[in-house]
PDB file of N, CA and C in Angstrom:
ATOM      1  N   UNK A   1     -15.522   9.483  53.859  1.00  0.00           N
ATOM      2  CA  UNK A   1     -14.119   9.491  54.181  1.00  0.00           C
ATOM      3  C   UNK A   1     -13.942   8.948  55.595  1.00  0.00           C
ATOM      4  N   UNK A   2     -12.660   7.815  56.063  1.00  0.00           N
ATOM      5  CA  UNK A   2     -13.001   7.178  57.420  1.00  0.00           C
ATOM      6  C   UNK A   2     -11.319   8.141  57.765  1.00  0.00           C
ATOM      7  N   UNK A   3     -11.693   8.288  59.286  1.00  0.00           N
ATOM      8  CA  UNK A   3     -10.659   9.179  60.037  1.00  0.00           C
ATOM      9  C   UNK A   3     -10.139   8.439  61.078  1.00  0.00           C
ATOM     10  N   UNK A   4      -8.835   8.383  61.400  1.00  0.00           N
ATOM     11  CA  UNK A   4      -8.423   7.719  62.528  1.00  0.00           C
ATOM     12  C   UNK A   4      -7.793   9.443  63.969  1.00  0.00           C
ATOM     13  N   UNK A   5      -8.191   8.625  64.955  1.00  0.00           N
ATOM     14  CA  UNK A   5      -7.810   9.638  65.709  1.00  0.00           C
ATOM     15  C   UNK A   5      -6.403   9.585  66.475  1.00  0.00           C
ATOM     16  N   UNK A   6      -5.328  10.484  66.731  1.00  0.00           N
ATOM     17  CA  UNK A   6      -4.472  10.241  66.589  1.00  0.00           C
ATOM     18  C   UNK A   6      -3.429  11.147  68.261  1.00  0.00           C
ATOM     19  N   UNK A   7      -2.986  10.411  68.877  1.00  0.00           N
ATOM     20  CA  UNK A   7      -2.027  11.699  69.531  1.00  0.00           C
ATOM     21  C   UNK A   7      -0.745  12.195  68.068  1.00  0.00           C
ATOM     22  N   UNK A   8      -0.867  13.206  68.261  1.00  0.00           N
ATOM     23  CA  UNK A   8       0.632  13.798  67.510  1.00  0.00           C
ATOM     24  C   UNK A   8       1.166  15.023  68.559  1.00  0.00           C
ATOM     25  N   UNK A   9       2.414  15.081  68.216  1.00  0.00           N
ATOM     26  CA  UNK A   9       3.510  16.246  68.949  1.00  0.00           C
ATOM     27  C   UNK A   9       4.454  17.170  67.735  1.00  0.00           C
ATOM     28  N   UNK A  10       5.574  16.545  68.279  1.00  0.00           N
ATOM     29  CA  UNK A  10       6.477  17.390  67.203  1.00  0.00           C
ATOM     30  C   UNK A  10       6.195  16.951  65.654  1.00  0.00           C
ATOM     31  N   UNK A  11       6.854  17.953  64.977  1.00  0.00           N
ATOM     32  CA  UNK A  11       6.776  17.144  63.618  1.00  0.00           C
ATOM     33  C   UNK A  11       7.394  17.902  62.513  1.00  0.00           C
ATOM     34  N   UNK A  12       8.142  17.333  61.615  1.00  0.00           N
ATOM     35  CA  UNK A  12       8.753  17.401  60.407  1.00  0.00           C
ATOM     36  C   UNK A  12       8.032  17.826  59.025  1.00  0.00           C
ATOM     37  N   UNK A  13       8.279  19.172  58.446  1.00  0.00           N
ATOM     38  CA  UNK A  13       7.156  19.153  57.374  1.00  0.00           C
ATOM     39  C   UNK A  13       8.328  19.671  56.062  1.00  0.00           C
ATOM     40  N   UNK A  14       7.652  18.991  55.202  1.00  0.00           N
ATOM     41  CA  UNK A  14       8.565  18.953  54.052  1.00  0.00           C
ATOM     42  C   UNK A  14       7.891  19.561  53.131  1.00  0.00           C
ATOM     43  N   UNK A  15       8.754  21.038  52.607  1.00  0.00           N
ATOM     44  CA  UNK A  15       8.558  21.666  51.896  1.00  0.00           C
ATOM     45  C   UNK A  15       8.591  21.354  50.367  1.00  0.00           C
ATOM     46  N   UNK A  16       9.600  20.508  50.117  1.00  0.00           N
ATOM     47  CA  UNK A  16       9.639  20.206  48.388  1.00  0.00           C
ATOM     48  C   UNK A  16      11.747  19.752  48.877  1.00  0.00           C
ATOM     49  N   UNK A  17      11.878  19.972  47.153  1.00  0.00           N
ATOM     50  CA  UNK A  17      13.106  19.833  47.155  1.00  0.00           C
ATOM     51  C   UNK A  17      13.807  20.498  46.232  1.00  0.00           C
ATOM     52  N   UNK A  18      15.306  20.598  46.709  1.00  0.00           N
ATOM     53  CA  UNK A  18      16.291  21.937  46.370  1.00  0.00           C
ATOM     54  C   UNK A  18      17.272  21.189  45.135  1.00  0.00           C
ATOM     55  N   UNK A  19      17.698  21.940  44.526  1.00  0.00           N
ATOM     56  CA  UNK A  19      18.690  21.815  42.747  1.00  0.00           C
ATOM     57  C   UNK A  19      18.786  20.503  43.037  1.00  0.00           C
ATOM     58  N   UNK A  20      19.421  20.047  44.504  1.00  0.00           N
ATOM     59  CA  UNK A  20      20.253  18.816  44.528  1.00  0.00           C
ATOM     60  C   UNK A  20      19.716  17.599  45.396  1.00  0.00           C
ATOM     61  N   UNK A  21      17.993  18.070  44.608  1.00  0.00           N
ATOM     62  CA  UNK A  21      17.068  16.527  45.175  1.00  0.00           C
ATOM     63  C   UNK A  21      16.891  16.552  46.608  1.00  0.00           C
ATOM     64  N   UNK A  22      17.562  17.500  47.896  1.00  0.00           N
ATOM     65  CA  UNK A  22      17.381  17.303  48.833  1.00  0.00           C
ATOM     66  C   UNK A  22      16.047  17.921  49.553  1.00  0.00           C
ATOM     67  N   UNK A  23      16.157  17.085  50.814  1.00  0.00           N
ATOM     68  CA  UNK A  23      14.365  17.711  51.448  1.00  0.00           C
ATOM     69  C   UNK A  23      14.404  18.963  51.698  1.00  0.00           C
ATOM     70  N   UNK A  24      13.786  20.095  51.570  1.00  0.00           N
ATOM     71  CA  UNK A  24      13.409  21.260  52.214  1.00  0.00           C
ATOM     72  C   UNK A  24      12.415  20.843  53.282  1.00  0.00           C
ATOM     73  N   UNK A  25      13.212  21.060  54.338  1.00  0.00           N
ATOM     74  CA  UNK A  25      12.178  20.527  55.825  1.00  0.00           C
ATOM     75  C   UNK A  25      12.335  21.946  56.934  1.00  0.00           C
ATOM     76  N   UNK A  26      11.022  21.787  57.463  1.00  0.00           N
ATOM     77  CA  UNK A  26      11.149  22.977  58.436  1.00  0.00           C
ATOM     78  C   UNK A  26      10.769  21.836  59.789  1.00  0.00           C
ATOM     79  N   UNK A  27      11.863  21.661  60.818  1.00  0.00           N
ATOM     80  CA  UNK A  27      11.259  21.742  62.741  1.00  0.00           C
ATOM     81  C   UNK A  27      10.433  22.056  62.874  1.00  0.00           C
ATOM     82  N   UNK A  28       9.309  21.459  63.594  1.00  0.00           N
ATOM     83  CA  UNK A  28       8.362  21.860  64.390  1.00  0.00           C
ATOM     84  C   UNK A  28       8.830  21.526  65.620  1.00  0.00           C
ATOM     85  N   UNK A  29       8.976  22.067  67.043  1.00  0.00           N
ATOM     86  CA  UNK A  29       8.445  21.425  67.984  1.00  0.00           C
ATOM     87  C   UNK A  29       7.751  21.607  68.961  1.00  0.00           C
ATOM     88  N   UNK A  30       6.759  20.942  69.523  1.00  0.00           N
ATOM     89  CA  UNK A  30       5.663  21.274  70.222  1.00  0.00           C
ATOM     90  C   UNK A  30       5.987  20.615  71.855  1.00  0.00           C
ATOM     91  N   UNK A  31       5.544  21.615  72.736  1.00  0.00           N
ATOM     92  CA  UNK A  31       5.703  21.526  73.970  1.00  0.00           C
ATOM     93  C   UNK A  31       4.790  19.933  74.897  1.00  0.00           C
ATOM     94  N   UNK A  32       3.524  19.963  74.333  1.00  0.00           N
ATOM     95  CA  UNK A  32       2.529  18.709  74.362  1.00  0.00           C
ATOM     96  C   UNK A  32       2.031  18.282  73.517  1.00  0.00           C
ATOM     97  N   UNK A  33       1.726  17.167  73.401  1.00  0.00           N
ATOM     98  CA  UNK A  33       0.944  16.300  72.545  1.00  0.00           C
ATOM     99  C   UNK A  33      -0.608  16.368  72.287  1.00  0.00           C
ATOM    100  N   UNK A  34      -1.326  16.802  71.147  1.00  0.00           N
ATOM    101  CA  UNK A  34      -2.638  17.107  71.459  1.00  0.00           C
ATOM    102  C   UNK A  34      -3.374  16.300  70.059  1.00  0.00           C
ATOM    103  N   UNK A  35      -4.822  15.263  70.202  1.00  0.00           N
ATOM    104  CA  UNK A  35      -5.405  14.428  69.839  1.00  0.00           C
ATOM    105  C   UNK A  35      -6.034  15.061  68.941  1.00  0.00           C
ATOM    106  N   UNK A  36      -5.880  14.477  67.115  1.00  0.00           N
ATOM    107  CA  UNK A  36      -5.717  15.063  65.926  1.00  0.00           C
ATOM    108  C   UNK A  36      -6.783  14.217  65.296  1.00  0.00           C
ATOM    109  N   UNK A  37      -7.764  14.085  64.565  1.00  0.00           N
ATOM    110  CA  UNK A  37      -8.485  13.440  63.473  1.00  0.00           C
ATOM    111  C   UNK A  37      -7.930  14.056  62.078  1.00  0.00           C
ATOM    112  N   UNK A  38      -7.417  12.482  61.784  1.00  0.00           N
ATOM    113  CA  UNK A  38      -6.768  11.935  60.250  1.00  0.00           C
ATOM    114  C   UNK A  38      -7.314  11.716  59.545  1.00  0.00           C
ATOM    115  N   UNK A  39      -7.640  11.896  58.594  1.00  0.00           N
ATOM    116  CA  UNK A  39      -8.429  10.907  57.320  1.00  0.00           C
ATOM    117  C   UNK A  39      -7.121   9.878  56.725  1.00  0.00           C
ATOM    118  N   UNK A  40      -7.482   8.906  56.695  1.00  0.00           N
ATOM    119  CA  UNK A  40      -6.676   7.735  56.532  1.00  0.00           C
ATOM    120  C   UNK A  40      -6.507   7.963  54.995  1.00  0.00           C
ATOM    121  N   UNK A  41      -7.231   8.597  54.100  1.00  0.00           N
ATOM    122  CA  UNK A  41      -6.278   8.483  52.751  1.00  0.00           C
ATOM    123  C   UNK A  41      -5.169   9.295  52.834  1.00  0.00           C
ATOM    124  N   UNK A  42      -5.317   9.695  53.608  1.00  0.00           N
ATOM    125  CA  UNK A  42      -3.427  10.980  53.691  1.00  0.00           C
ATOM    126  C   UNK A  42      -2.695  10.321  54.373  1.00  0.00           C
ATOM    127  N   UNK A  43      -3.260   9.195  54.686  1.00  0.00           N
ATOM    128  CA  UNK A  43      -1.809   8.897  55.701  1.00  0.00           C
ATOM    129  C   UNK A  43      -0.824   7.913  54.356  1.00  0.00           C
ATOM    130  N   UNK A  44       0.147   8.335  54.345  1.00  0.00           N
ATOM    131  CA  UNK A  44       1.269   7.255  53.261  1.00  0.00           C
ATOM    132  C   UNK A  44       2.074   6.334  53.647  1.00  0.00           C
ATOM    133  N   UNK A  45       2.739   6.472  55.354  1.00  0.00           N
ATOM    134  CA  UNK A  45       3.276   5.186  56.081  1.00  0.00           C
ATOM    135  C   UNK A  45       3.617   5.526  57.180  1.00  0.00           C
ATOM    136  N   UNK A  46       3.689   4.546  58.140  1.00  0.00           N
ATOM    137  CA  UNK A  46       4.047   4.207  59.408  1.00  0.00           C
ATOM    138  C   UNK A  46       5.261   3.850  60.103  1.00  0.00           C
ATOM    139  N   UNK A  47       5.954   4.216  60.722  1.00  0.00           N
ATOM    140  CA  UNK A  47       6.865   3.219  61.713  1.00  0.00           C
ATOM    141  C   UNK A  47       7.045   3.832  63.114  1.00  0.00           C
ATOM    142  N   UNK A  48       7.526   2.946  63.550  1.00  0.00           N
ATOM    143  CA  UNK A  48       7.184   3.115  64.955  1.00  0.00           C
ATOM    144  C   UNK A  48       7.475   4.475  65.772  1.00  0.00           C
ATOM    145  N   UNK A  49       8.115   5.185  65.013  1.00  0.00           N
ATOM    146  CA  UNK A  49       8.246   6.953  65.400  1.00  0.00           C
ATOM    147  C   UNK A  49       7.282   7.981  64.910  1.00  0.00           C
ATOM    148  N   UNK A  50       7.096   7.803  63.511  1.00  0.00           N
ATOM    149  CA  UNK A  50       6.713   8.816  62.946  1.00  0.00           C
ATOM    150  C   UNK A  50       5.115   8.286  61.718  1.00  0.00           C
ATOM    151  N   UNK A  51       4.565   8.982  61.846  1.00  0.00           N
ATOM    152  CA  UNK A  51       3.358   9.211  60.973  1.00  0.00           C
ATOM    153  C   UNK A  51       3.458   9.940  59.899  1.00  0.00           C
ATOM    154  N   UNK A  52       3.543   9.307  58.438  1.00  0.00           N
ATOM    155  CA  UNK A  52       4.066  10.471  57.306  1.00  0.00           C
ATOM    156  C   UNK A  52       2.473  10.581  56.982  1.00  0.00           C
ATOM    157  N   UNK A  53       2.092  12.001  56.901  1.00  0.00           N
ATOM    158  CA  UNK A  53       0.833  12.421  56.145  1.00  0.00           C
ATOM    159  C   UNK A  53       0.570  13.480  55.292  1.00  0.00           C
ATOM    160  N   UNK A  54       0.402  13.468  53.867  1.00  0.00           N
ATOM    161  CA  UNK A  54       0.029  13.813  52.879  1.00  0.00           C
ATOM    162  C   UNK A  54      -0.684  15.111  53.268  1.00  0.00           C
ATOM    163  N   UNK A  55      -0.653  16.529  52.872  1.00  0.00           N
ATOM    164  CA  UNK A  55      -1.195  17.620  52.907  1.00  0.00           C
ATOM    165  C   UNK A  55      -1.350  18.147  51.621  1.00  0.00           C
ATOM    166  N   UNK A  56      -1.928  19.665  51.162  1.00  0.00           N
ATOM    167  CA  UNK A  56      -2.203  19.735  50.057  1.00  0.00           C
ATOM    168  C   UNK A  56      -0.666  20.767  49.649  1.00  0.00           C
ATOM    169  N   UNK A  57      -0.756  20.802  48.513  1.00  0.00           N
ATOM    170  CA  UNK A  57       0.201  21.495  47.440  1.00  0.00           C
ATOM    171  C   UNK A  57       1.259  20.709  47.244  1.00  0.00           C
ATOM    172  N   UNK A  58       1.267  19.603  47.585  1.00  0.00           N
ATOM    173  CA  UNK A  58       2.167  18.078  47.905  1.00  0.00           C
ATOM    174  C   UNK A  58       3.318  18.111  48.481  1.00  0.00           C
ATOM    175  N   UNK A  59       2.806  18.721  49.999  1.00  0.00           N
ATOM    176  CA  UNK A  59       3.437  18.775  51.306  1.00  0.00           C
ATOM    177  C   UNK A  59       3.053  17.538  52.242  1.00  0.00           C
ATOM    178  N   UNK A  60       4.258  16.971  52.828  1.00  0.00           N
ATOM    179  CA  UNK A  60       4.091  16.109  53.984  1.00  0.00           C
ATOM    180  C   UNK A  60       4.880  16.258  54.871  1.00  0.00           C
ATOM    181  N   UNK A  61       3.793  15.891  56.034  1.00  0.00           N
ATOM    182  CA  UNK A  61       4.611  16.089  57.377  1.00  0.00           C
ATOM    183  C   UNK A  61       4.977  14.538  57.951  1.00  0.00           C
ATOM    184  N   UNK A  62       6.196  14.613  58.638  1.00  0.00           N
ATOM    185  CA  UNK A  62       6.249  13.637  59.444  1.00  0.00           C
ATOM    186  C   UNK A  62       6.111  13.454  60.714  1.00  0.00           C
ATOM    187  N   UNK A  63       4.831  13.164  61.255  1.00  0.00           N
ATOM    188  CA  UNK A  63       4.417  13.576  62.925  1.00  0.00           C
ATOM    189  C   UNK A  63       5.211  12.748  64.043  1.00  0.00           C
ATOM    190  N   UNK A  64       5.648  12.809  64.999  1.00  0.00           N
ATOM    191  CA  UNK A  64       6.034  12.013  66.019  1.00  0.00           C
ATOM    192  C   UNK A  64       4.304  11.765  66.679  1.00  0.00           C
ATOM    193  N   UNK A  65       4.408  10.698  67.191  1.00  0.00           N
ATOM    194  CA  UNK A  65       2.812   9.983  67.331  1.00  0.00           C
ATOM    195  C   UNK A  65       3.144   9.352  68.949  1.00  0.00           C
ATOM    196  N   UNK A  66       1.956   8.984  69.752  1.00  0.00           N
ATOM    197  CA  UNK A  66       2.482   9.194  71.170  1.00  0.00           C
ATOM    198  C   UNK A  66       1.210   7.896  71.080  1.00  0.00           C
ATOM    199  N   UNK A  67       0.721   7.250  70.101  1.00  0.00           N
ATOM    200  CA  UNK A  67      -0.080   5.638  69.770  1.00  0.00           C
ATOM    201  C   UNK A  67       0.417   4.920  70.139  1.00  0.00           C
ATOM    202  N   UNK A  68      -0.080   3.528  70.021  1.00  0.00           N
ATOM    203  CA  UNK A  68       0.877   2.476  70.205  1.00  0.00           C
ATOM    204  C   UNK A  68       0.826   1.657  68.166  1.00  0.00           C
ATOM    205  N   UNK A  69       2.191   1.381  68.256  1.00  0.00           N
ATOM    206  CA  UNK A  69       1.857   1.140  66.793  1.00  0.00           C
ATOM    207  C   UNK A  69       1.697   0.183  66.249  1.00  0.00           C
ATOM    208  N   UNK A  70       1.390  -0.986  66.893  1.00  0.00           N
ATOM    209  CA  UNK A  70       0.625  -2.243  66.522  1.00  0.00           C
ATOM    210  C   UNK A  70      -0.861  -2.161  66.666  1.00  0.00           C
ATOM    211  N   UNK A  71      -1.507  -1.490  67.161  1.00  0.00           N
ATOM    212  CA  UNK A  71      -2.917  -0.764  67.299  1.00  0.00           C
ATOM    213  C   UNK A  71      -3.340  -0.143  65.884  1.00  0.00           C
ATOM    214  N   UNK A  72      -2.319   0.712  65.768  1.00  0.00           N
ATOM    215  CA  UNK A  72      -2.311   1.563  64.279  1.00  0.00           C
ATOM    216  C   UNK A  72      -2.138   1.173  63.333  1.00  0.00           C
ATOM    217  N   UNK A  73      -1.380   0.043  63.186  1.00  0.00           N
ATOM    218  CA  UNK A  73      -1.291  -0.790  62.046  1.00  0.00           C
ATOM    219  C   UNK A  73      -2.705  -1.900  61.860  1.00  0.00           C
ATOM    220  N   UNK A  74      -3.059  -2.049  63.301  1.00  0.00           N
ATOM    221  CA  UNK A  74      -4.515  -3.143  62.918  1.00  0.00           C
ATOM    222  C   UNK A  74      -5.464  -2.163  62.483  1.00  0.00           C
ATOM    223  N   UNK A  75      -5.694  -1.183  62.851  1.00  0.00           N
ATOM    224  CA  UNK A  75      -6.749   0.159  62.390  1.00  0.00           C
ATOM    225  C   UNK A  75      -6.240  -0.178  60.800  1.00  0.00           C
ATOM    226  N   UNK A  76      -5.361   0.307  60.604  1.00  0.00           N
ATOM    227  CA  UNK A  76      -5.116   0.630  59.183  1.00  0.00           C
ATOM    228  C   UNK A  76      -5.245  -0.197  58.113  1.00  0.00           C
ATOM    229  N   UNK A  77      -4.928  -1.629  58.593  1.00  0.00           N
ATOM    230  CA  UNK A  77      -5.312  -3.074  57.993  1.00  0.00           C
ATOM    231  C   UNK A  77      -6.570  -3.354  57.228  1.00  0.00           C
TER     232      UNK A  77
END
């Protein structure tokens, strides 16, 4: 399994969804940013804010990422 290493901070985690299709999301937010090893098959997409990554019981979070994201996109390439 190959891992990318990552700053992350705050972040968005999505519980599932309610009668009316919408996200069940819980706030996170974190005071500092602290350096995370990813396994790159969980990661599902990128943009220049946020890191969506795949957890188990088919939960995802959306991390705020403190990378640069043309770096992250050549890693991921």
């Amino acid at each position: 399994m190959k891992f990318i290493e990552l700053t992350l901070q705050s972040h968005i985690i999505v519980h599932g969804f309610d009668a009316r299709n919408q996200e069940i999301t819980e706030e996170v937010t974190v005071a500092s940013p602290s350096k995370k090893l990813v396994a790159v098959d969980r990661i599902l997409s990128i943009s220049e804010k946020y890191i969506l990554i795949k957890y188990a019981f088919d939960r995802v979070i959306y991390w705020e990422y403190h990378d640069n994201y043309d770096t992250i996109k050549e890693i991921l390439s």
